[in-house]
PDB file of N, CA and C in Angstrom:
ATOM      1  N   UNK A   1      97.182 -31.268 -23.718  1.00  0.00           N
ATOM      2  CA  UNK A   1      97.847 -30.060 -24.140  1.00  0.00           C
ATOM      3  C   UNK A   1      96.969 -28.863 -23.787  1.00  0.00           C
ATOM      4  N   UNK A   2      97.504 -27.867 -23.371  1.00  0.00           N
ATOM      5  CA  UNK A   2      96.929 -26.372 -22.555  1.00  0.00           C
ATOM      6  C   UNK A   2      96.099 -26.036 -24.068  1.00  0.00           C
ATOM      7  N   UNK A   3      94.706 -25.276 -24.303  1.00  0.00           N
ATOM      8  CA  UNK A   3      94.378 -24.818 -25.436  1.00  0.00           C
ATOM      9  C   UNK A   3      93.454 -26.037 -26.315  1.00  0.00           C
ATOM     10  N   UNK A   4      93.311 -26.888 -26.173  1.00  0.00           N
ATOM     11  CA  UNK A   4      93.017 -27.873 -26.527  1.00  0.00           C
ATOM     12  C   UNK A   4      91.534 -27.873 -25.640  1.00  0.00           C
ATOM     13  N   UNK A   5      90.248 -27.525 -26.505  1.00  0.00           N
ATOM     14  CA  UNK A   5      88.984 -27.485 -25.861  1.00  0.00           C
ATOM     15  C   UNK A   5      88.304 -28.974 -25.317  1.00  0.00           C
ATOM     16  N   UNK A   6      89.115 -29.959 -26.411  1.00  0.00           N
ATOM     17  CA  UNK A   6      88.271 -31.234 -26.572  1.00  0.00           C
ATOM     18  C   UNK A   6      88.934 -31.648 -25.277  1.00  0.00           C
ATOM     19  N   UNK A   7      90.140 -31.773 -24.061  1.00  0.00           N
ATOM     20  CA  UNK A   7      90.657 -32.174 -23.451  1.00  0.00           C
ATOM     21  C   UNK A   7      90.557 -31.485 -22.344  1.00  0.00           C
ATOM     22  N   UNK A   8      89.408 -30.545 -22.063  1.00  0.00           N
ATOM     23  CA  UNK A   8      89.553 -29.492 -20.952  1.00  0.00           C
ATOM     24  C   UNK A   8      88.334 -30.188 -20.344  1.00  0.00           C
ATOM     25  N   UNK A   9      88.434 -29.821 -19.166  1.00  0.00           N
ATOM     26  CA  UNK A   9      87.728 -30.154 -18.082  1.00  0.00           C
ATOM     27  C   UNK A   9      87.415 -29.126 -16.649  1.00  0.00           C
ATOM     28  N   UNK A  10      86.486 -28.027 -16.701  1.00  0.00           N
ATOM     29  CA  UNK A  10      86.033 -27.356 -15.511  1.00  0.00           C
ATOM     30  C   UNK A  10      86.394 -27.989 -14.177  1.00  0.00           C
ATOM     31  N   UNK A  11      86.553 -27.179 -13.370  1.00  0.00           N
ATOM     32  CA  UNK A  11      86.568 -28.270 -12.219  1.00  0.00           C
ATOM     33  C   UNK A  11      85.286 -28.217 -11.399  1.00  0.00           C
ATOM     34  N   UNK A  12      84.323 -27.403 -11.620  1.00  0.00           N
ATOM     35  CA  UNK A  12      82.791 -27.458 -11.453  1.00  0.00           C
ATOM     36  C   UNK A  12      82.288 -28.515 -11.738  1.00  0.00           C
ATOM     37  N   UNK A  13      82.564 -29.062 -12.837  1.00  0.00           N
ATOM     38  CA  UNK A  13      81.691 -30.185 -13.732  1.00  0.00           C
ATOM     39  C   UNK A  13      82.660 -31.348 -13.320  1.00  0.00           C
ATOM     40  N   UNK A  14      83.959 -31.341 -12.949  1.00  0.00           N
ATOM     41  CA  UNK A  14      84.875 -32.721 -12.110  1.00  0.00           C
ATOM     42  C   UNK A  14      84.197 -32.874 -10.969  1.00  0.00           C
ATOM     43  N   UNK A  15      83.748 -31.399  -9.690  1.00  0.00           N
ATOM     44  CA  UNK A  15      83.285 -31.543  -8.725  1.00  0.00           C
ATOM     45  C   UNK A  15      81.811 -32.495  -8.695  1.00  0.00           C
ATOM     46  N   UNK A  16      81.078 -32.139  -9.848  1.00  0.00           N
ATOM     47  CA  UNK A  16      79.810 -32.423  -9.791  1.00  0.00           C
ATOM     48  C   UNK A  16      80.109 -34.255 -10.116  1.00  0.00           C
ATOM     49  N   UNK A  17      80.858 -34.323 -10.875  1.00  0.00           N
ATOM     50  CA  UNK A  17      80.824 -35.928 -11.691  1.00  0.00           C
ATOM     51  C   UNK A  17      81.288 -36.630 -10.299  1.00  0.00           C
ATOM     52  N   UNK A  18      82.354 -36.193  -8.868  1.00  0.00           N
ATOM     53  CA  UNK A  18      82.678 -36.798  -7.833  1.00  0.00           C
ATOM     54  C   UNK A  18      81.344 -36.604  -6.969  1.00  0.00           C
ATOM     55  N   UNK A  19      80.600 -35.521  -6.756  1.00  0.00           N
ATOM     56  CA  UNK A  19      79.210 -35.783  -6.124  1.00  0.00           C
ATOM     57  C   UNK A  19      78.428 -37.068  -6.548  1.00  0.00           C
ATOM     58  N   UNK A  20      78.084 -37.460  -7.635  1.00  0.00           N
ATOM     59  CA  UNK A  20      77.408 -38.480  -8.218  1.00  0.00           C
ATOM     60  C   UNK A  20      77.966 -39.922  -8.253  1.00  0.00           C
ATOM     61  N   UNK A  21      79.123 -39.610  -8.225  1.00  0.00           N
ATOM     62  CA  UNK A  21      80.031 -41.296  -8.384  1.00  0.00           C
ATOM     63  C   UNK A  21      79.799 -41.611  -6.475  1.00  0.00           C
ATOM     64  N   UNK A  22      81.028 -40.375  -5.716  1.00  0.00           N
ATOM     65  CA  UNK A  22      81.156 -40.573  -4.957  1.00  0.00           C
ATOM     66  C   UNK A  22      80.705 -40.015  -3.428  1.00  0.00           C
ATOM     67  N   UNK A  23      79.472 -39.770  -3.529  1.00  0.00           N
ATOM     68  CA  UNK A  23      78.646 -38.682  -2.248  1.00  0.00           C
ATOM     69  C   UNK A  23      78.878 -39.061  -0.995  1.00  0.00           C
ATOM     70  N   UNK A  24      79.502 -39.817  -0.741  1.00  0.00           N
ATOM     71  CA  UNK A  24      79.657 -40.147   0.829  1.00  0.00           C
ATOM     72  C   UNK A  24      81.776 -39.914   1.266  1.00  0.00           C
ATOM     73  N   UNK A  25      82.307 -39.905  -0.237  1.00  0.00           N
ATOM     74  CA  UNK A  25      83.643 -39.940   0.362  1.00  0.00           C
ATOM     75  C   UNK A  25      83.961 -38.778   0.932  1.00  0.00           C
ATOM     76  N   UNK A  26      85.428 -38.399   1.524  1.00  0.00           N
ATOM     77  CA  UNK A  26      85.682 -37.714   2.027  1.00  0.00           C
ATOM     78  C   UNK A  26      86.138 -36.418   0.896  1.00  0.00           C
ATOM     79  N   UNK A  27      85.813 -35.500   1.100  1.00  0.00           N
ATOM     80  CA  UNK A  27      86.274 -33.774  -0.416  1.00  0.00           C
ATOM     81  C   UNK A  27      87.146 -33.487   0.453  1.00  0.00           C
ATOM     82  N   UNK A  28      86.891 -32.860   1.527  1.00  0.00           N
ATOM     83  CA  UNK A  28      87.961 -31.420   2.211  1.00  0.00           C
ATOM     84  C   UNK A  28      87.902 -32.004   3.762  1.00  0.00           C
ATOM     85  N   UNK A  29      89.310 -31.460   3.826  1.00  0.00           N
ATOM     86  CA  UNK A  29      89.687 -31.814   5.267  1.00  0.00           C
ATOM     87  C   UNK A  29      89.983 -30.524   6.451  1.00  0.00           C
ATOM     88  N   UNK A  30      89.607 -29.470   6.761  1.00  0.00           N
ATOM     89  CA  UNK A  30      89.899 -28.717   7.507  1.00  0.00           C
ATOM     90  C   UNK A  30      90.073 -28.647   8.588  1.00  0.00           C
ATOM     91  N   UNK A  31      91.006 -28.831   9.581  1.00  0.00           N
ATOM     92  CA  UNK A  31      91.416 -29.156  10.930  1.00  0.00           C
ATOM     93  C   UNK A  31      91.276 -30.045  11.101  1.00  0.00           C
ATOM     94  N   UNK A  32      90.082 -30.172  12.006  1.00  0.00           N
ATOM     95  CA  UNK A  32      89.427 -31.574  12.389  1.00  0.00           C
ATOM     96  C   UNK A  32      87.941 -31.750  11.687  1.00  0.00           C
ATOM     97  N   UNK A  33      87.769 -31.192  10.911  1.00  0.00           N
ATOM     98  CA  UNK A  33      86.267 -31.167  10.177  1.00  0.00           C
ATOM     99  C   UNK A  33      86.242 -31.818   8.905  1.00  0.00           C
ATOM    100  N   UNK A  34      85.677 -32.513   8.366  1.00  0.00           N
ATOM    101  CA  UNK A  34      85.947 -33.161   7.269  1.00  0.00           C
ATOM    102  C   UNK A  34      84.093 -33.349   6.701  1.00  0.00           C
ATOM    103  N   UNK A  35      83.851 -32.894   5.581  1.00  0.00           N
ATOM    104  CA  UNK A  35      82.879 -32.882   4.533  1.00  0.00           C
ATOM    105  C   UNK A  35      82.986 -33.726   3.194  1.00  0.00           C
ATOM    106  N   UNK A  36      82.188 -34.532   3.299  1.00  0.00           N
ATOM    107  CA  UNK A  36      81.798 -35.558   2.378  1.00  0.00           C
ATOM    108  C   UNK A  36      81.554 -34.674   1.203  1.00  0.00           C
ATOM    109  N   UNK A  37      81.312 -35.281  -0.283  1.00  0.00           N
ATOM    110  CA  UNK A  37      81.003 -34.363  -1.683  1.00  0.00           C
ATOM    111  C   UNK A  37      79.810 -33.829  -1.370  1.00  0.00           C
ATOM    112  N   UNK A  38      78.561 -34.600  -0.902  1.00  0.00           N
ATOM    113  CA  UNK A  38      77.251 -34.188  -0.702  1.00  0.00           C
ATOM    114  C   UNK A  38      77.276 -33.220   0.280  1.00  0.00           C
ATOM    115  N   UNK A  39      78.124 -33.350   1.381  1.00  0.00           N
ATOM    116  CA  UNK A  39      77.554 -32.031   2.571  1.00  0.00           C
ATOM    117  C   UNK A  39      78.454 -30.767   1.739  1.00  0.00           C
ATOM    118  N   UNK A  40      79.337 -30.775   0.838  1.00  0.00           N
ATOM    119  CA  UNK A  40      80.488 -29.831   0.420  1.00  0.00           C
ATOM    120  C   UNK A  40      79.434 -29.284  -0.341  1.00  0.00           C
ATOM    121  N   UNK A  41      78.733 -29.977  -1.447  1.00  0.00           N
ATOM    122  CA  UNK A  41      77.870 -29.532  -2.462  1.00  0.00           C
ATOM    123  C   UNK A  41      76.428 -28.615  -1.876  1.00  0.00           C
ATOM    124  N   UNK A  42      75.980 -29.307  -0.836  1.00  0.00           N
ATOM    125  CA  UNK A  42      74.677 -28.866   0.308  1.00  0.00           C
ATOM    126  C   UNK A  42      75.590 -27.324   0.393  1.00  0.00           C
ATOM    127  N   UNK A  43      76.697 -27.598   1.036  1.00  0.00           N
ATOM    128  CA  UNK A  43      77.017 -25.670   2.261  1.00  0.00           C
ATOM    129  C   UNK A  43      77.214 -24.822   0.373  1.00  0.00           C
ATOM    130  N   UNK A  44      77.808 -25.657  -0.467  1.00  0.00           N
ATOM    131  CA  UNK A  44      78.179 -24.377  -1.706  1.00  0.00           C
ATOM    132  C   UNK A  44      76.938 -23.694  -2.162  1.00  0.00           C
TER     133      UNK A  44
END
């Protein structure tokens, strides 16, 4: 439910929890360029 603090989730702190689980998968796809969580996290 919207408003509800205990159920909220940043998407900073989602980004960071997929760096750590998953550092090699694929984050973003732009054209033909594609960045893993770790190189996404490295350029931010």
């Amino acid at each position: 439910m919207f408003g509800n603090e205990q159920n909220t989730v940043c998407l900073h702190n989602k980004f960071k929890e997929q760096v750590n689980k998953f550092p090699e998968s694929i984050a973003i796809i732009y054209g033909d360029q594609k960045l893993n969580y770790k190189q996404l996290q490295k350029a931010a």
